[in-house]
N, C-alpha and C. Protein backbone atom coordinates (compact mmCIF):
# COMPACT_ATOMS: atom_id res chain seq x y z
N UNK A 1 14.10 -17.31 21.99
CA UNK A 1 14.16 -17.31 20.54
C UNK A 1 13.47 -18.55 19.98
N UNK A 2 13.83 -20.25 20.57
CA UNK A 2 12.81 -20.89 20.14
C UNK A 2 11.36 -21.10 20.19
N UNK A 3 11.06 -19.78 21.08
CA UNK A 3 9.57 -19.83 21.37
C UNK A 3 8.99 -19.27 20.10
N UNK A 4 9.82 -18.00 19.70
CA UNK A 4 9.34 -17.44 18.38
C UNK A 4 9.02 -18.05 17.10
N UNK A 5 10.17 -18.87 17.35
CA UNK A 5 10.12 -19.85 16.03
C UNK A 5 9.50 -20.37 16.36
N UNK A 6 8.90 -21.22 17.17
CA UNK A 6 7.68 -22.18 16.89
C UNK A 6 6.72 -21.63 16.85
N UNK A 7 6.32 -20.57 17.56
CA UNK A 7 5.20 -19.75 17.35
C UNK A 7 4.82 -18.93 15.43
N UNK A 8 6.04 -18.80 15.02
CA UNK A 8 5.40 -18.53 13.90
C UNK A 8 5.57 -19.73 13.05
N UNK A 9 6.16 -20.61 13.22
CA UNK A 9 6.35 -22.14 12.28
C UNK A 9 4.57 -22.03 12.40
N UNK A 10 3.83 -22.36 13.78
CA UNK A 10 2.74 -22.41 14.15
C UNK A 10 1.44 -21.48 13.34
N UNK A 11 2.08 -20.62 13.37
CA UNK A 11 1.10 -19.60 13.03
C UNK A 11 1.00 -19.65 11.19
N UNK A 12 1.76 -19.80 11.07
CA UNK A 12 2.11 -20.05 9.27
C UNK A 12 1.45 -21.20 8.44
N UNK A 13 1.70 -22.40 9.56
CA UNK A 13 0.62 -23.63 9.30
C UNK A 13 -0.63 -23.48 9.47
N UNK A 14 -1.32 -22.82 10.71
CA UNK A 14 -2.48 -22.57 11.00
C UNK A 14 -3.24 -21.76 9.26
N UNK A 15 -2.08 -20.94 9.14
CA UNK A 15 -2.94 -19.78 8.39
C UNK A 15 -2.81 -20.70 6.84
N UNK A 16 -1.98 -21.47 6.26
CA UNK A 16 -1.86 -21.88 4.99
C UNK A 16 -3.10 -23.52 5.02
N UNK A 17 -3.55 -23.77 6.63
CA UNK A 17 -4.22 -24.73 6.79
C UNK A 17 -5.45 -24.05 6.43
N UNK A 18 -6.21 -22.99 6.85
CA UNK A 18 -7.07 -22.24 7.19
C UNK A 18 -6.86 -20.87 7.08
N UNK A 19 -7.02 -20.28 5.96
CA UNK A 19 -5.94 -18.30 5.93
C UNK A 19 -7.89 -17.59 6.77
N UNK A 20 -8.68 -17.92 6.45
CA UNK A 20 -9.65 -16.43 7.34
C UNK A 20 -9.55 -17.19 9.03
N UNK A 21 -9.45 -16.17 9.73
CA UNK A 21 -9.85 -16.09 11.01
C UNK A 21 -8.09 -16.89 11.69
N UNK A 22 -7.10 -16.06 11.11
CA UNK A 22 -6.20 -17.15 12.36
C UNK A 22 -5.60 -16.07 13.03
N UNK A 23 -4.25 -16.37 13.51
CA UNK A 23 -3.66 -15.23 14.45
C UNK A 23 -2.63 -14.61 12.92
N UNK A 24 -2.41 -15.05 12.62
CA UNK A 24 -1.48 -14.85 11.43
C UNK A 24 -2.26 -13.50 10.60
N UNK A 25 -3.78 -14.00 10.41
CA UNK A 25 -4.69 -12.80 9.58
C UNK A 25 -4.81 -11.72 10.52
N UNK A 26 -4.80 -12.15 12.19
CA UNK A 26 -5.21 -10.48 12.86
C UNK A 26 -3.46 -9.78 12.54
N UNK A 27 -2.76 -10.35 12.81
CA UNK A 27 -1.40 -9.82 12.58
C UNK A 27 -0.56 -9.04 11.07
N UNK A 28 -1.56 -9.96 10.36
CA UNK A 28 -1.39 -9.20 8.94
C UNK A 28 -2.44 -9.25 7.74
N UNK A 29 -3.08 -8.65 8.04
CA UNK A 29 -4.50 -8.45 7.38
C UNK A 29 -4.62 -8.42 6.16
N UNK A 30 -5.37 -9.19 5.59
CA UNK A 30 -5.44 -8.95 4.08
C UNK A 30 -6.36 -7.64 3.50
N UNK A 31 -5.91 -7.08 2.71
CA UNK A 31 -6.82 -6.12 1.93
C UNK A 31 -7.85 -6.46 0.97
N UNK A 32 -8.93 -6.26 1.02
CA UNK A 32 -9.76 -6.99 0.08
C UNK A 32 -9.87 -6.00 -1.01
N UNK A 33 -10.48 -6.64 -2.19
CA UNK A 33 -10.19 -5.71 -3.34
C UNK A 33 -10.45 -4.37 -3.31
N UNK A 34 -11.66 -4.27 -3.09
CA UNK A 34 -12.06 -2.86 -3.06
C UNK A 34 -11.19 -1.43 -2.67
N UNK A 35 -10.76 -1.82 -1.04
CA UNK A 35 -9.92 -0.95 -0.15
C UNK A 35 -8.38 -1.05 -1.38
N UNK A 36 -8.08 -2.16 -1.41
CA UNK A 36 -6.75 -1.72 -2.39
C UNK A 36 -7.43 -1.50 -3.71
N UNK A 37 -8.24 -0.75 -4.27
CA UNK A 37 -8.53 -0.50 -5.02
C UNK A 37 -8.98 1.08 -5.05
N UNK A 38 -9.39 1.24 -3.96
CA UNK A 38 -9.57 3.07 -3.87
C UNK A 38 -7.99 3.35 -3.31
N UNK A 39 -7.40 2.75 -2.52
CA UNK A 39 -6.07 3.26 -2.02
C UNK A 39 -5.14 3.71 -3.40
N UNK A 40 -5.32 2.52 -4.45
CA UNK A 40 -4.46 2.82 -6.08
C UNK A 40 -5.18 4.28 -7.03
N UNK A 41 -6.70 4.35 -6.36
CA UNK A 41 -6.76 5.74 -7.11
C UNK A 41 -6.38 6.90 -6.46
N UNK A 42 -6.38 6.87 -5.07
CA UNK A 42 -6.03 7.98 -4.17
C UNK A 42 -4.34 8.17 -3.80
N UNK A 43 -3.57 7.12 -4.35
CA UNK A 43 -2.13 6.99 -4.45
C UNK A 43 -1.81 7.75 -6.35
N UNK A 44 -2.84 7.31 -7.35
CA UNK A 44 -2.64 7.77 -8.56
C UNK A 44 -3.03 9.30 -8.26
N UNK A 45 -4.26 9.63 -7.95
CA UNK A 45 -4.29 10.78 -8.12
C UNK A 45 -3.25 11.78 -7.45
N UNK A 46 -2.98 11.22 -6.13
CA UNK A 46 -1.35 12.41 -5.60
C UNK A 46 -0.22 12.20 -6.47
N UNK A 47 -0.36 11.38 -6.96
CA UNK A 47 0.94 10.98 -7.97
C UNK A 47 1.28 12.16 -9.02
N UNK A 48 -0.01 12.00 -9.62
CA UNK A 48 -0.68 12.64 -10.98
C UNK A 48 -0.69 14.31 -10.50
N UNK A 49 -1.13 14.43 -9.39
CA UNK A 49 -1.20 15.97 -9.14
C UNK A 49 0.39 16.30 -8.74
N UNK A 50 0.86 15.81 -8.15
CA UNK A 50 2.61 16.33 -8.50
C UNK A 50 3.09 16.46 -9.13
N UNK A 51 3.04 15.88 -9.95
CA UNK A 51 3.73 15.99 -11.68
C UNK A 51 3.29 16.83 -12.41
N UNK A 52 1.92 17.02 -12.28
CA UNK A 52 1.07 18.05 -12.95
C UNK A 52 1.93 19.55 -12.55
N UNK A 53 2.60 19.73 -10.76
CA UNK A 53 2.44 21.02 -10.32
C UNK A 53 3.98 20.81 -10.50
N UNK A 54 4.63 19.79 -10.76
CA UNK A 54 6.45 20.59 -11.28
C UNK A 54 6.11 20.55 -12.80
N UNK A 55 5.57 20.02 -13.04
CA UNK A 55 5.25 20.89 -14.67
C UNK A 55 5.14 21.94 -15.50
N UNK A 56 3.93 22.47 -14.07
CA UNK A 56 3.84 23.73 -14.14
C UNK A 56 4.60 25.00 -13.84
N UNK A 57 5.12 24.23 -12.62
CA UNK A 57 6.52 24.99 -12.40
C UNK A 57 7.69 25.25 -13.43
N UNK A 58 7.58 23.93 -13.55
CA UNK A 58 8.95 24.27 -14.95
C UNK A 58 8.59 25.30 -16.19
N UNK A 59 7.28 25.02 -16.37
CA UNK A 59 7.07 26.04 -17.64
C UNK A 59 7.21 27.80 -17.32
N UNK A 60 6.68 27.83 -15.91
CA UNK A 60 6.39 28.68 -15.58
C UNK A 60 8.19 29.50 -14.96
N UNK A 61 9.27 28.70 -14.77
CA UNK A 61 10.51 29.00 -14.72
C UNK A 61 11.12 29.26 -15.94
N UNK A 62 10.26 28.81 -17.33
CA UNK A 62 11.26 28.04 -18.55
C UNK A 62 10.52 29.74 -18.98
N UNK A 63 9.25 30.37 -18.54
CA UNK A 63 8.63 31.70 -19.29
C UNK A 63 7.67 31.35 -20.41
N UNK A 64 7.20 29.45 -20.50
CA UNK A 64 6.58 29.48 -21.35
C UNK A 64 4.76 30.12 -20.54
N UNK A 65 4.85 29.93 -19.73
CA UNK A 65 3.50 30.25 -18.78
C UNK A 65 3.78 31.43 -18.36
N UNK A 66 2.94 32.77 -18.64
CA UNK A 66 2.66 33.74 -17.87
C UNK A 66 2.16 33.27 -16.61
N UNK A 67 1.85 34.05 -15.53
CA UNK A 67 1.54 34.21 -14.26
C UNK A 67 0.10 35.05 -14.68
């Protein structure tokens, strides 16, 4: 157990000394804008299309939507 802890005491300094290229960054990778930036439209759009299809459902239970 104290190996862990020093190993990440270690790894935490390394990375706040230096954050590109440490063991800390292969272990938890940063996202650069872009990638979290198509991930928020491809997370909005499933979002958006579910809501869209109990919507439709509901109207379509409620009889305001023919079939």
């Amino acid at each position: 157990m104290n190996s862990v802890v020093s190993d990440t005491c270690l790894a935490v300094d390394e990375y706040l000394q230096a954050p590109a290229n440490t063991t800390l960054d292969n272990i938890l990778p940063c996202v650069d804008l872009a990638t979290a930036g198509n991930a928020f439209v491809y997370a909005r759009e499933g979002i958006s299309n579910i809501i869209l299809e109990v919507w439709i459902c509901c109207f379509f239970s409620l009889g305001f939507l023919s079939k």
